[in-house]
N, C-alpha and C. Protein backbone atom coordinates (compact mmCIF):
# COMPACT_ATOMS: atom_id res chain seq x y z
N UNK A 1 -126.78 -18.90 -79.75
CA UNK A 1 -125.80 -18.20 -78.95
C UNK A 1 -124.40 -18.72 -79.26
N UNK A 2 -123.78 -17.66 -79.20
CA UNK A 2 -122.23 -18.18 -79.53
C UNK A 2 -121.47 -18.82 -78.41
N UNK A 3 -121.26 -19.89 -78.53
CA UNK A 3 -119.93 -21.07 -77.30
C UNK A 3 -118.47 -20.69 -77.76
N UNK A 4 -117.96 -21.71 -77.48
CA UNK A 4 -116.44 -22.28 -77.39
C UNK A 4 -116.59 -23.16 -78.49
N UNK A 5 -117.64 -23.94 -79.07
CA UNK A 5 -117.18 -24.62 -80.30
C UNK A 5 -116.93 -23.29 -81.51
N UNK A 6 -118.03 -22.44 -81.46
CA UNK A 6 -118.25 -21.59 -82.91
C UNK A 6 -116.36 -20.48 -82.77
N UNK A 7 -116.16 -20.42 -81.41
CA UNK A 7 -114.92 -19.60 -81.43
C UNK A 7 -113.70 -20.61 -81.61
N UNK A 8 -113.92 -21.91 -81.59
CA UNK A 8 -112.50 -22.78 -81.97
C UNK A 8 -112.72 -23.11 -83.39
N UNK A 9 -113.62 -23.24 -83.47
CA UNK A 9 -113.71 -23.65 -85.03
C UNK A 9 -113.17 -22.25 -86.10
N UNK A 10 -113.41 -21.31 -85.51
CA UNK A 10 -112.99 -20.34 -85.99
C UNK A 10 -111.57 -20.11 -85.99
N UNK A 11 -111.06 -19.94 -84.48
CA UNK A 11 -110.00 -20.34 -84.32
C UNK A 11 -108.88 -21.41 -84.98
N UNK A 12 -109.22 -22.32 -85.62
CA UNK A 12 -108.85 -22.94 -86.62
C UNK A 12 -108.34 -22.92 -87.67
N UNK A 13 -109.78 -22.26 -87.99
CA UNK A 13 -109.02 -21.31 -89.74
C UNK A 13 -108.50 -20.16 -89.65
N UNK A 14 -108.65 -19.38 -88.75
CA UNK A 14 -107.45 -18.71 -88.19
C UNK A 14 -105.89 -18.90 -88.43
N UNK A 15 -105.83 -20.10 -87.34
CA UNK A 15 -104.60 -20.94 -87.44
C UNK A 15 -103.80 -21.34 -88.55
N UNK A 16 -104.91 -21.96 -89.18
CA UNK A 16 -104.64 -22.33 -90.83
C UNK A 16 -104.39 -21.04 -91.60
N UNK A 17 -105.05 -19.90 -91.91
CA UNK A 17 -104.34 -19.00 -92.16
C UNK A 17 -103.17 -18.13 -91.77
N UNK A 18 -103.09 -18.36 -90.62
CA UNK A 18 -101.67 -18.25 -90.31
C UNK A 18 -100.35 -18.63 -91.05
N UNK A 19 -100.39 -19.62 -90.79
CA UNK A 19 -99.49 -20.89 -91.50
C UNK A 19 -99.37 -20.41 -93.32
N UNK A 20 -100.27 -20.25 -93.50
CA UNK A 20 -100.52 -19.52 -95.10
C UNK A 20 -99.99 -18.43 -95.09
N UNK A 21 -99.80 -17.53 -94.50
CA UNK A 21 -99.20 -16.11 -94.22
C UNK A 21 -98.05 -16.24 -94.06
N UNK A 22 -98.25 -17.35 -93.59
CA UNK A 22 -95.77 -17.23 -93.44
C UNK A 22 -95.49 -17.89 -94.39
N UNK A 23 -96.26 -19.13 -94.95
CA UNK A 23 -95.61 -19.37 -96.85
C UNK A 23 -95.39 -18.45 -97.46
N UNK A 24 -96.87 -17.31 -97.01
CA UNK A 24 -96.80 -16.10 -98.29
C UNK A 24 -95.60 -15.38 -97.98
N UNK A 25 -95.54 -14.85 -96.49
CA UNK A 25 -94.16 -14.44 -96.16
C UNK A 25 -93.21 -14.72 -96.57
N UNK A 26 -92.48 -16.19 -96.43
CA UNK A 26 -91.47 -16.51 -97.02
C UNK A 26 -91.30 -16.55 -98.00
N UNK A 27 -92.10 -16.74 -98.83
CA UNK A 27 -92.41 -16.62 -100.90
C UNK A 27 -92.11 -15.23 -101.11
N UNK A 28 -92.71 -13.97 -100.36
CA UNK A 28 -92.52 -13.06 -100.59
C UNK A 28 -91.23 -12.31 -100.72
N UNK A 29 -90.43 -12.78 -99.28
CA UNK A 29 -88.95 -12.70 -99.10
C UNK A 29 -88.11 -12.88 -100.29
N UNK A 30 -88.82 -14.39 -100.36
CA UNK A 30 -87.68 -14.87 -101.61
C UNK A 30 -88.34 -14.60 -102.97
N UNK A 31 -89.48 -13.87 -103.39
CA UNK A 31 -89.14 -12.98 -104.57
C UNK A 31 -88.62 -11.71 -104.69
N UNK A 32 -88.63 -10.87 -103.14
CA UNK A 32 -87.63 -9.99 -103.17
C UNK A 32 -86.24 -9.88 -103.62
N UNK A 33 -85.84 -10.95 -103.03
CA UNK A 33 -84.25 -11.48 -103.57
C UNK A 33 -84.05 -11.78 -104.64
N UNK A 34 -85.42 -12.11 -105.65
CA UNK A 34 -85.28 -12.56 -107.06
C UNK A 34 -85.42 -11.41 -107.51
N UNK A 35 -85.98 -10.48 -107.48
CA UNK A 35 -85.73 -9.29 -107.81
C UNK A 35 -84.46 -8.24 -107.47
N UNK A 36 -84.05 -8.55 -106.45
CA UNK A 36 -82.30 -7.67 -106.05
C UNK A 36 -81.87 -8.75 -107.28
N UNK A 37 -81.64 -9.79 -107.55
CA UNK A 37 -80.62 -10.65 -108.15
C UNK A 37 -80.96 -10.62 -109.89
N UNK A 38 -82.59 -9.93 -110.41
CA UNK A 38 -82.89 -10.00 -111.14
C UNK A 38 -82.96 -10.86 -112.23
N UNK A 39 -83.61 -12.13 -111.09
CA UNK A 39 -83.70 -12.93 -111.36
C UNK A 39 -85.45 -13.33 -112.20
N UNK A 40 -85.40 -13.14 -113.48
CA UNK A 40 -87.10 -13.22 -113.99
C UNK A 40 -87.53 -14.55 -114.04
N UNK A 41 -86.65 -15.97 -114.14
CA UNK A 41 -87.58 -16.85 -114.03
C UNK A 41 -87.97 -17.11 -112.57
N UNK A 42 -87.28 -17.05 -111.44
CA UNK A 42 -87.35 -16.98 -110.01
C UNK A 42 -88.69 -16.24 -109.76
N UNK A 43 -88.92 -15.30 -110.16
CA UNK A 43 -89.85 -14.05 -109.94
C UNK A 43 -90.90 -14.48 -110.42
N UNK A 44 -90.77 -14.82 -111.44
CA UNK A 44 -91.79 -15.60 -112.17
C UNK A 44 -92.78 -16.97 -111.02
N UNK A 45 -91.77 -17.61 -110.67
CA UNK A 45 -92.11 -19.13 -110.00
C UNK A 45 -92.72 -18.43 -108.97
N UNK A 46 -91.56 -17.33 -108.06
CA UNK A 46 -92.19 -17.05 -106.68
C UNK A 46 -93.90 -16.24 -106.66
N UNK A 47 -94.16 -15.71 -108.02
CA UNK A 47 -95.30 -15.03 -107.86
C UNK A 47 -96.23 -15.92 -108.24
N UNK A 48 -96.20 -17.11 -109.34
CA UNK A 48 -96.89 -18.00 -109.19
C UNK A 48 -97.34 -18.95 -107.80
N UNK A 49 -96.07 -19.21 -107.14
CA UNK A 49 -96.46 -20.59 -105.81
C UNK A 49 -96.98 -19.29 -104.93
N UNK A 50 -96.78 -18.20 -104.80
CA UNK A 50 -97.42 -17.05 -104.01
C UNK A 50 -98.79 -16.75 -104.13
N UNK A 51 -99.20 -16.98 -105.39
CA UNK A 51 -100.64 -16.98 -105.62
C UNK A 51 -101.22 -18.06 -105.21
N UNK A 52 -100.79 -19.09 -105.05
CA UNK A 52 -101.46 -20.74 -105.24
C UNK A 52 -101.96 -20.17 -103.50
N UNK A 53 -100.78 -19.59 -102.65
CA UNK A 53 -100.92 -19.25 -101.48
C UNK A 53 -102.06 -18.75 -100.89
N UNK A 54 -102.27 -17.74 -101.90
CA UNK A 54 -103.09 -16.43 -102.00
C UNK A 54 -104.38 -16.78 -101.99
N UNK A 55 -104.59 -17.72 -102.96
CA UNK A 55 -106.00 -18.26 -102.86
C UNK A 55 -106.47 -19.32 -101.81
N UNK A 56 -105.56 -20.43 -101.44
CA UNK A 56 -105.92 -20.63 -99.81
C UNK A 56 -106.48 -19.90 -99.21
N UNK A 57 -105.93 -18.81 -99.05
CA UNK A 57 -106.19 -17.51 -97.84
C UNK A 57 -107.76 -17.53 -98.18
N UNK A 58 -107.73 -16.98 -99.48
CA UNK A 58 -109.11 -16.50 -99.77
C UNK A 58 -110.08 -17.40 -99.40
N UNK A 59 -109.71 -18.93 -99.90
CA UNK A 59 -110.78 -19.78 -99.44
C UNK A 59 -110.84 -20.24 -97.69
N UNK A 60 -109.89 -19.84 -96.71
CA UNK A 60 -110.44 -19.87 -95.66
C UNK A 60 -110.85 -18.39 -94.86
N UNK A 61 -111.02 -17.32 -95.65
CA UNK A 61 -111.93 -16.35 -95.52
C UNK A 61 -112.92 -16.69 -95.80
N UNK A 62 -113.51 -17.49 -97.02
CA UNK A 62 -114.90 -17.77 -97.48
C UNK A 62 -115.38 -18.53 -96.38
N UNK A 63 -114.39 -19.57 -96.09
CA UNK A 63 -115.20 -20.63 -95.31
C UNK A 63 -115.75 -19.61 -93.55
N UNK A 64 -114.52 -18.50 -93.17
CA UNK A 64 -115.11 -17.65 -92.15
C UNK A 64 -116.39 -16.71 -92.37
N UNK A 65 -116.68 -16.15 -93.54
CA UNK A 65 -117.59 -15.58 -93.66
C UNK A 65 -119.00 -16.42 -93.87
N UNK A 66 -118.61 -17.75 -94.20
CA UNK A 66 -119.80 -18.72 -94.20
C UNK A 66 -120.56 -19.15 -93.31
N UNK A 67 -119.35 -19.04 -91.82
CA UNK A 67 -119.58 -19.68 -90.55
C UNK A 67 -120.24 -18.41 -90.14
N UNK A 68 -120.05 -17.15 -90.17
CA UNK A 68 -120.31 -16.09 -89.90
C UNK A 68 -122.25 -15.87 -90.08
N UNK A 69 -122.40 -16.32 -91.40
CA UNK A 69 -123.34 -15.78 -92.22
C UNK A 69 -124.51 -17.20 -91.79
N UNK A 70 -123.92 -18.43 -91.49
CA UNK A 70 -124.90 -19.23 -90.72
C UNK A 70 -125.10 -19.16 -89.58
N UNK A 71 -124.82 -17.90 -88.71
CA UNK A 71 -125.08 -18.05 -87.59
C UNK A 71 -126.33 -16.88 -87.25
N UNK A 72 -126.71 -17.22 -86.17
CA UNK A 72 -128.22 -15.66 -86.04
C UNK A 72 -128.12 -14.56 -85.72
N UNK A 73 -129.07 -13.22 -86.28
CA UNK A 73 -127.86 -12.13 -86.83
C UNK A 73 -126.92 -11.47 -85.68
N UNK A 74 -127.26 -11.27 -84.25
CA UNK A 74 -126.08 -11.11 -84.05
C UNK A 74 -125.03 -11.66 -83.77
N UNK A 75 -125.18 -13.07 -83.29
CA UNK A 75 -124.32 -13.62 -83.25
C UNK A 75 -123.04 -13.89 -84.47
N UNK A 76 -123.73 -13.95 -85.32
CA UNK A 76 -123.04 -13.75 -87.00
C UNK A 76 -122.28 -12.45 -86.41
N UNK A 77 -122.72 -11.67 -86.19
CA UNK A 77 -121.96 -10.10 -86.52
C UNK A 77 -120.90 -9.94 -85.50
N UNK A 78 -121.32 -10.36 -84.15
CA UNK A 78 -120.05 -10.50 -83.20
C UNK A 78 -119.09 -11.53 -83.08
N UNK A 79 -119.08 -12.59 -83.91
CA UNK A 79 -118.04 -13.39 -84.69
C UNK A 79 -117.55 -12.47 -85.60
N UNK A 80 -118.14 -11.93 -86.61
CA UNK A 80 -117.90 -10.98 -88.03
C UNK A 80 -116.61 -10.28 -87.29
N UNK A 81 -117.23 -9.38 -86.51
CA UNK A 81 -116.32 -8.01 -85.82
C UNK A 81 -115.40 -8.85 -84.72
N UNK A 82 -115.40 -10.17 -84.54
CA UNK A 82 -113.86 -10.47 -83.73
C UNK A 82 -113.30 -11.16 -84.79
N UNK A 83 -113.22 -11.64 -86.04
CA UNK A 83 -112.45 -11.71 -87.11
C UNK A 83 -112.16 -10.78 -87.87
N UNK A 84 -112.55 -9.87 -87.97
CA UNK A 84 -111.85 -8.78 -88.45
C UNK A 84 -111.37 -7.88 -88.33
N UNK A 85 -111.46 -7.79 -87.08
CA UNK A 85 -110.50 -6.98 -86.01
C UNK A 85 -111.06 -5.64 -85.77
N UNK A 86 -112.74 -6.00 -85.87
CA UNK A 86 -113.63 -4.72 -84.95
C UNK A 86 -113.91 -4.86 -83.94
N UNK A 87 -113.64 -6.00 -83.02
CA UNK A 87 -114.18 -5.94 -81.87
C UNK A 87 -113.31 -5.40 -81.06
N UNK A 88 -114.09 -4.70 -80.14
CA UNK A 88 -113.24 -3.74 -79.20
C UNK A 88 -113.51 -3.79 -77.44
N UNK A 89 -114.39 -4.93 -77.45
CA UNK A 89 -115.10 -5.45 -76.00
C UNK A 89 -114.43 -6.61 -75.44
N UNK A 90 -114.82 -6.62 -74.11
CA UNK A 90 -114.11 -7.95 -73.77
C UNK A 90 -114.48 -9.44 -74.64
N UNK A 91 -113.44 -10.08 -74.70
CA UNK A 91 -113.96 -11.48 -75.12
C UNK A 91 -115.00 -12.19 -74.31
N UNK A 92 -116.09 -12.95 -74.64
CA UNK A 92 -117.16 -13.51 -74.16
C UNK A 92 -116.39 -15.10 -72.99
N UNK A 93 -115.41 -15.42 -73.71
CA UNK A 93 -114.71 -17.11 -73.23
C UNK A 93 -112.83 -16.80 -73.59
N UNK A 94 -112.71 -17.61 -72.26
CA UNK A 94 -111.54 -17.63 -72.91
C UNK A 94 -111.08 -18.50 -74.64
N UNK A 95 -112.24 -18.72 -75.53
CA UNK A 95 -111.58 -19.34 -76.34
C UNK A 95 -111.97 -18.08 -77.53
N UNK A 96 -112.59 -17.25 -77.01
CA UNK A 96 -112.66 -15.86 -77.57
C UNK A 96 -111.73 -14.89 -77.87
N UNK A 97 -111.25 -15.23 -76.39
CA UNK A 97 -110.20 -14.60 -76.36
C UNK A 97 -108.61 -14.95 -76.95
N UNK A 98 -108.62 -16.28 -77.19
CA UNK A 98 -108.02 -16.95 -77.98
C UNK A 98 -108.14 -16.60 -79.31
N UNK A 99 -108.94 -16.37 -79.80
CA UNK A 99 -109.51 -16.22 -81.19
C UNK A 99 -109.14 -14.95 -81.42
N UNK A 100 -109.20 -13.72 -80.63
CA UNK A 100 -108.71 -12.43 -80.98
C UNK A 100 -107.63 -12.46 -81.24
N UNK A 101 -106.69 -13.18 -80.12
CA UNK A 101 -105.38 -13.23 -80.44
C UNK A 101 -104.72 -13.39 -81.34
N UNK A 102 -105.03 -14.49 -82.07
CA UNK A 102 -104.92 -15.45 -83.23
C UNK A 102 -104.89 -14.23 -84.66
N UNK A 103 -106.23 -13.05 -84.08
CA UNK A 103 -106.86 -12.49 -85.23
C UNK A 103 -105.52 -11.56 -85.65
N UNK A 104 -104.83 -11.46 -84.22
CA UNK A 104 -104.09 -10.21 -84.01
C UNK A 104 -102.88 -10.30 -84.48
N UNK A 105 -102.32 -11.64 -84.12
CA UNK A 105 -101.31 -12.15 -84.74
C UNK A 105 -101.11 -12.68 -86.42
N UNK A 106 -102.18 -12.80 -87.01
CA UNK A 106 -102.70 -12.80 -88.49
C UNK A 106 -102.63 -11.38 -88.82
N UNK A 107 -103.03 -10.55 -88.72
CA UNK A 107 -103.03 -8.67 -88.72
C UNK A 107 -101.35 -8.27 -89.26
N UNK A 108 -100.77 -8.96 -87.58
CA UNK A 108 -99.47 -8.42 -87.64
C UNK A 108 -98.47 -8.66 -89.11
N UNK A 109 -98.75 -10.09 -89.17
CA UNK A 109 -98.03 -10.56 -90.06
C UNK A 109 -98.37 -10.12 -91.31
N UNK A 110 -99.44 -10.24 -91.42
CA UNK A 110 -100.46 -10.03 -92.85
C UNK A 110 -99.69 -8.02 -93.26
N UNK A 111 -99.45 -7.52 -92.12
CA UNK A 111 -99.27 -6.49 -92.40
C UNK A 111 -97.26 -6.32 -92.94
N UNK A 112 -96.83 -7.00 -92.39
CA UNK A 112 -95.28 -7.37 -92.32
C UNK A 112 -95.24 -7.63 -94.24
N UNK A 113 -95.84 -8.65 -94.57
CA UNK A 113 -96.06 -8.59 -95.73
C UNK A 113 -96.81 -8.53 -97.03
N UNK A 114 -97.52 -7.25 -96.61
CA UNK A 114 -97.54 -6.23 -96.92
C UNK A 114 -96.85 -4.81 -97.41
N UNK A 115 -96.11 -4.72 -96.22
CA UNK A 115 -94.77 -3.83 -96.20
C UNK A 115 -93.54 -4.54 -97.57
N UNK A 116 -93.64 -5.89 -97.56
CA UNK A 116 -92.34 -6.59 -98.51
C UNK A 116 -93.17 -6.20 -99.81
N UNK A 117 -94.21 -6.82 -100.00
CA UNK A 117 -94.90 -6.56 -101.45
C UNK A 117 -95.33 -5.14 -101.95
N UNK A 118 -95.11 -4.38 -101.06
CA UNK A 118 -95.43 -3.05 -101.72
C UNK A 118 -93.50 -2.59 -102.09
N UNK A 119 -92.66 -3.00 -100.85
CA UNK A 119 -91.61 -2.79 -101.75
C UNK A 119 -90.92 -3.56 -103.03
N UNK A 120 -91.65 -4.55 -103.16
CA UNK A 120 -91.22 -5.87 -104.36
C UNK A 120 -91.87 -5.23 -105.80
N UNK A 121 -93.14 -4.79 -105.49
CA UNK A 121 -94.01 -3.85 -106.38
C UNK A 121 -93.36 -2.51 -107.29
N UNK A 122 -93.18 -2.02 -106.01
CA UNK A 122 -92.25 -0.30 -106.27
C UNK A 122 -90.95 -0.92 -107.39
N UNK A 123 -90.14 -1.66 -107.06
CA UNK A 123 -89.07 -2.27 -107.44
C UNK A 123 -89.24 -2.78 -108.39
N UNK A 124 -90.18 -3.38 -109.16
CA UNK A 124 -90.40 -4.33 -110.23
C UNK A 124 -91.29 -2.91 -111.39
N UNK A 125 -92.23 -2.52 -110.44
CA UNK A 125 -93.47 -1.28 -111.48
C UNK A 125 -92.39 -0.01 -111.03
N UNK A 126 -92.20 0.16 -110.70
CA UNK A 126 -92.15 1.65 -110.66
C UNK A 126 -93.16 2.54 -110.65
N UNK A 127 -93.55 4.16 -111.18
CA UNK A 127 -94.71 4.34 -111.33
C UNK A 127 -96.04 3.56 -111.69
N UNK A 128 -95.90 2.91 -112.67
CA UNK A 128 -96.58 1.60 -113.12
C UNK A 128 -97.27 0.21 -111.33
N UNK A 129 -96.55 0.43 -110.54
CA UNK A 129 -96.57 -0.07 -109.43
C UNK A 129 -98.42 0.00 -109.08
N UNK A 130 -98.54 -1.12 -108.27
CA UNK A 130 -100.25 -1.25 -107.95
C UNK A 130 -100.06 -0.19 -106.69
N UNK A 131 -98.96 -0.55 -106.06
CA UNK A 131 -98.82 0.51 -104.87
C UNK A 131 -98.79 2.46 -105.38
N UNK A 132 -97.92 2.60 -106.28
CA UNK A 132 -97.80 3.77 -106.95
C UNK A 132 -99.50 4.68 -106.64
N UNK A 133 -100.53 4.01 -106.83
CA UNK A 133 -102.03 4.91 -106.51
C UNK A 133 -102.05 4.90 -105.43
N UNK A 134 -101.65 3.95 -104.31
CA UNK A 134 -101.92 3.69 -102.97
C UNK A 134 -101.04 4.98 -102.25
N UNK A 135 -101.65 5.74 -101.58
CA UNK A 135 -100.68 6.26 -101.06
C UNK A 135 -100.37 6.15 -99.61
N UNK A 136 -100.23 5.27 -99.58
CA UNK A 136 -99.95 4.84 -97.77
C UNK A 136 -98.43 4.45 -97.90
């Protein structure tokens, strides 16, 4: 059964991805500006230390889907769907509910830049752009 440890621990890397999201944020910012200033070794650096970013992220997704995938199946799945922002029920604890929050505030941001890198993209590719197929 799922507690307050399996939702803080989660909560955690949450957190920690957070914190990763506003490096990426701010990296992102400031390869925007390397691009208004056309600046290519800048652009260069910022998309490199942006990646180093990038893969953090990824590895504390792995480590969530791990915690996810050791747990019993539903409990796995209603962790699954409050990290990824399917759950749509009340939180079980308040540290659940903590944990949504967290999820929500990761979302927001994650989406903020998003919005910068699809315009850093457009700006740098042009048609050629990864965004250019995307049509959102």
């Amino acid at each position: 059964m799922l507690d307050d440890r399996h939702f803080s621990a989660a909560s955690a890397v949450q957190r920690k991805m957070y914190v990763l999201l506003t490096e990426v944020s701010e990296l992102t910012d400031q390869l925007s500006q390397a691009v208004d200033r056309q600046d290519q070794v800048s652009v260069r650096m910022f998309l490199s230390m942006r990646q180093e970013e990038l893969q953090r992220l990824a590895d504390c997704q792995l480590m969530l889907r791990r915690q996810c995938e050791a747990l019993p199946g539903t409990d796995g799945a209603l962790l699954h769907q409050m990290i990824s922002g399917d759950f749509s029920g009340t939180p079980p604890s308040p540290a659940g509910e903590a944990l949504l929050h967290q999820v929500q505030r990761n979302r927001a941001l994650l989406e903020r830049v998003r919005r910068v890198d699809q315009s850093v993209s457009r700006r740098l590719g042009g048609k050629n752009s990864f965004y250019a197929k995307d049509k959102t």
